[in-house]
C-alpha atoms as a PDB file:
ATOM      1  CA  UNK A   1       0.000   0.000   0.000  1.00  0.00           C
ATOM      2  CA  UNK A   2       1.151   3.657  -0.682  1.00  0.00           C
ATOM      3  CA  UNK A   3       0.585   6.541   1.037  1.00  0.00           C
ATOM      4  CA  UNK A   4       0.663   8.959  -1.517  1.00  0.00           C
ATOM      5  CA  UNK A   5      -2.117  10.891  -2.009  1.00  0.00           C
ATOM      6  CA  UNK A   6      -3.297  14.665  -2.939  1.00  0.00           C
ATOM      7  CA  UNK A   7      -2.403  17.604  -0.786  1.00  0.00           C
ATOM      8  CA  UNK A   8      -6.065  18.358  -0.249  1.00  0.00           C
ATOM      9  CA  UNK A   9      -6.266  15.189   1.534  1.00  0.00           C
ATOM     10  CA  UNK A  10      -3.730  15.878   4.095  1.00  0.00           C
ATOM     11  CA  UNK A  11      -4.991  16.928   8.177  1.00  0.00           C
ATOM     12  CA  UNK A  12      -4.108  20.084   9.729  1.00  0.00           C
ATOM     13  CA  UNK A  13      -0.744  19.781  10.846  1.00  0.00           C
ATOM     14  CA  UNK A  14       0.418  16.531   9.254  1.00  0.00           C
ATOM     15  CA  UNK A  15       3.720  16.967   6.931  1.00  0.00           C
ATOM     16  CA  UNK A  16       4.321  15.616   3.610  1.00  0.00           C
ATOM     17  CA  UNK A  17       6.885  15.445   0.782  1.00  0.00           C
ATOM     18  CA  UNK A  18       6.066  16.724  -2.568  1.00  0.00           C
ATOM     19  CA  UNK A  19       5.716  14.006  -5.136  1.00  0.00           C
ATOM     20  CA  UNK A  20       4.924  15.169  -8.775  1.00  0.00           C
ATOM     21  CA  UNK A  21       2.089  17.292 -10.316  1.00  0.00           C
ATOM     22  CA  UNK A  22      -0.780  16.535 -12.016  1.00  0.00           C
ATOM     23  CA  UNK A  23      -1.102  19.402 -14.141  1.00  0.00           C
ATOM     24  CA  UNK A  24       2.100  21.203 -15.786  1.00  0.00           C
ATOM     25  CA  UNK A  25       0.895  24.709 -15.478  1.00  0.00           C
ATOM     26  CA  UNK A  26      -0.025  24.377 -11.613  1.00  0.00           C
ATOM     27  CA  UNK A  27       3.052  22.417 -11.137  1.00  0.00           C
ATOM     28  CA  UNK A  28       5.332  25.931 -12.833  1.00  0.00           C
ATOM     29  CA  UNK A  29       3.384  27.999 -10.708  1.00  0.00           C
ATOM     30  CA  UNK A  30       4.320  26.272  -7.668  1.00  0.00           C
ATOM     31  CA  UNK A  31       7.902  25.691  -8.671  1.00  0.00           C
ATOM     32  CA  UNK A  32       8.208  29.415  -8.964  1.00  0.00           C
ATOM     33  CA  UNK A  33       7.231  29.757  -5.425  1.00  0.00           C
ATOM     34  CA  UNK A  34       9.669  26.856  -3.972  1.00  0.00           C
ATOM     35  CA  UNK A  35       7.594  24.231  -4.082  1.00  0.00           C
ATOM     36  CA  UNK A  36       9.598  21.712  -5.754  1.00  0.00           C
ATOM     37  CA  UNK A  37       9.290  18.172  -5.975  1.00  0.00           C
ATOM     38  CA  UNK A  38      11.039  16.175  -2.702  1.00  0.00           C
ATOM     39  CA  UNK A  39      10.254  19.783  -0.942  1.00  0.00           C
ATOM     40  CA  UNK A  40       8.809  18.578   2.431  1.00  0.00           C
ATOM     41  CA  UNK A  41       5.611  20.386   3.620  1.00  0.00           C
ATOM     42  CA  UNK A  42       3.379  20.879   6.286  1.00  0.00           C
ATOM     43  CA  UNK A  43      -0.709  21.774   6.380  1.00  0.00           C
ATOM     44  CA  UNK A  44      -0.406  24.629   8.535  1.00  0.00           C
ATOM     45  CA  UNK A  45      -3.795  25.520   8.352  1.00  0.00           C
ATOM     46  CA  UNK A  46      -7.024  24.683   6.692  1.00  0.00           C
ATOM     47  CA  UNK A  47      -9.912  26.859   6.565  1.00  0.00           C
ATOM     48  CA  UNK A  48     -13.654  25.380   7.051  1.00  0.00           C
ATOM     49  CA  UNK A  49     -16.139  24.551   4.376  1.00  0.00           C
ATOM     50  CA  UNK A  50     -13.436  24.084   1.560  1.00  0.00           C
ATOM     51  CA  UNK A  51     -11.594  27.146   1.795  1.00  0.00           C
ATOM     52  CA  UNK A  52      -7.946  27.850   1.134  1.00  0.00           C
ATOM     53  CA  UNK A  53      -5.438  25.721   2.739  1.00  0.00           C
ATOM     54  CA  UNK A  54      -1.809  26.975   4.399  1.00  0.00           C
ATOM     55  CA  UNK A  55       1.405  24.832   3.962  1.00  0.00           C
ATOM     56  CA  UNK A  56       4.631  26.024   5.487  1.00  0.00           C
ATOM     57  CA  UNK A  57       7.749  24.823   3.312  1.00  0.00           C
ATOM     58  CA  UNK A  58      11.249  24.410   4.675  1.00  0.00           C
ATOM     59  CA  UNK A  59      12.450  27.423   4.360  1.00  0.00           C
ATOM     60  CA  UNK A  60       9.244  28.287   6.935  1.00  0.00           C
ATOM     61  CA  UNK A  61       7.748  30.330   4.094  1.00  0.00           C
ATOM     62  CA  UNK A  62       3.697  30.130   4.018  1.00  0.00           C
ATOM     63  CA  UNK A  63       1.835  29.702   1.189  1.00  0.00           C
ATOM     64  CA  UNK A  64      -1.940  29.861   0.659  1.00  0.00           C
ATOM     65  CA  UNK A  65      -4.235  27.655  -1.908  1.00  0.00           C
ATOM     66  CA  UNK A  66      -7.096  26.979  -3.429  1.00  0.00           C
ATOM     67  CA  UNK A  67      -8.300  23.249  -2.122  1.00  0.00           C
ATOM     68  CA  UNK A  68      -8.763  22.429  -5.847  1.00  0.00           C
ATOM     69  CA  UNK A  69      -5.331  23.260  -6.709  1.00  0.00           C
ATOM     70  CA  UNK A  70      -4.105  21.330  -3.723  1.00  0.00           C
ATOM     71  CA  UNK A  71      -5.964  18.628  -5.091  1.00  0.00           C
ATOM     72  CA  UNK A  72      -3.584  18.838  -8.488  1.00  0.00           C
ATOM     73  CA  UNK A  73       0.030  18.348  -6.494  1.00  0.00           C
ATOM     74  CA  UNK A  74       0.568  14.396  -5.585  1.00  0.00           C
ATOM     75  CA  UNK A  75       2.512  14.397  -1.916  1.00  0.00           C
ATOM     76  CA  UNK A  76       3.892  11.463   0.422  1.00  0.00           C
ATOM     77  CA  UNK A  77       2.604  11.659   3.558  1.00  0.00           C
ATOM     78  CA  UNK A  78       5.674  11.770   6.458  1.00  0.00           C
ATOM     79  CA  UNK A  79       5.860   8.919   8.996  1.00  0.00           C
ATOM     80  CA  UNK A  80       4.941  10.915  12.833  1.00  0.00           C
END
């Protein structure tokens, strides 16, 4: 069994490596902002009723997105 699975599917607080992208354009985007694949990430936050999510890269940067595009980026959840 695998535990990869979507970054929208990730709890508040758990921590993930980045895997791969499911769609090129989302997966520039991201890039540009340092969020490369093997990048390890954490859901910082996660707003109610399907609203933006928070990760907090390495570097301890923050970045905000849309649940849908968190559902495009293909992570490894981290072992607690």
């Amino acid at each position: 069994m695998t535990n990869e699975i979507t970054l929208a599917e990730l709890n508040q607080l758990e921590k993930a490596t980045i895997i791969s992208f499911k769609n090129q354009v989302v997966g520039l985007k991201m890039m540009e902002m340092g969020v490369t694949p093997n990048c390890e990430i954490e859901l910082a936050h996660l707003a109610p009723l399907g609203g933006p999510l928070a990760i907090r890269l390495e570097s301890g940067s923050l970045i905000s997105l849309r649940k849908a595009t968190a559902a495009t980026i293909i992570v490894k959840k981290l072992a607690k």
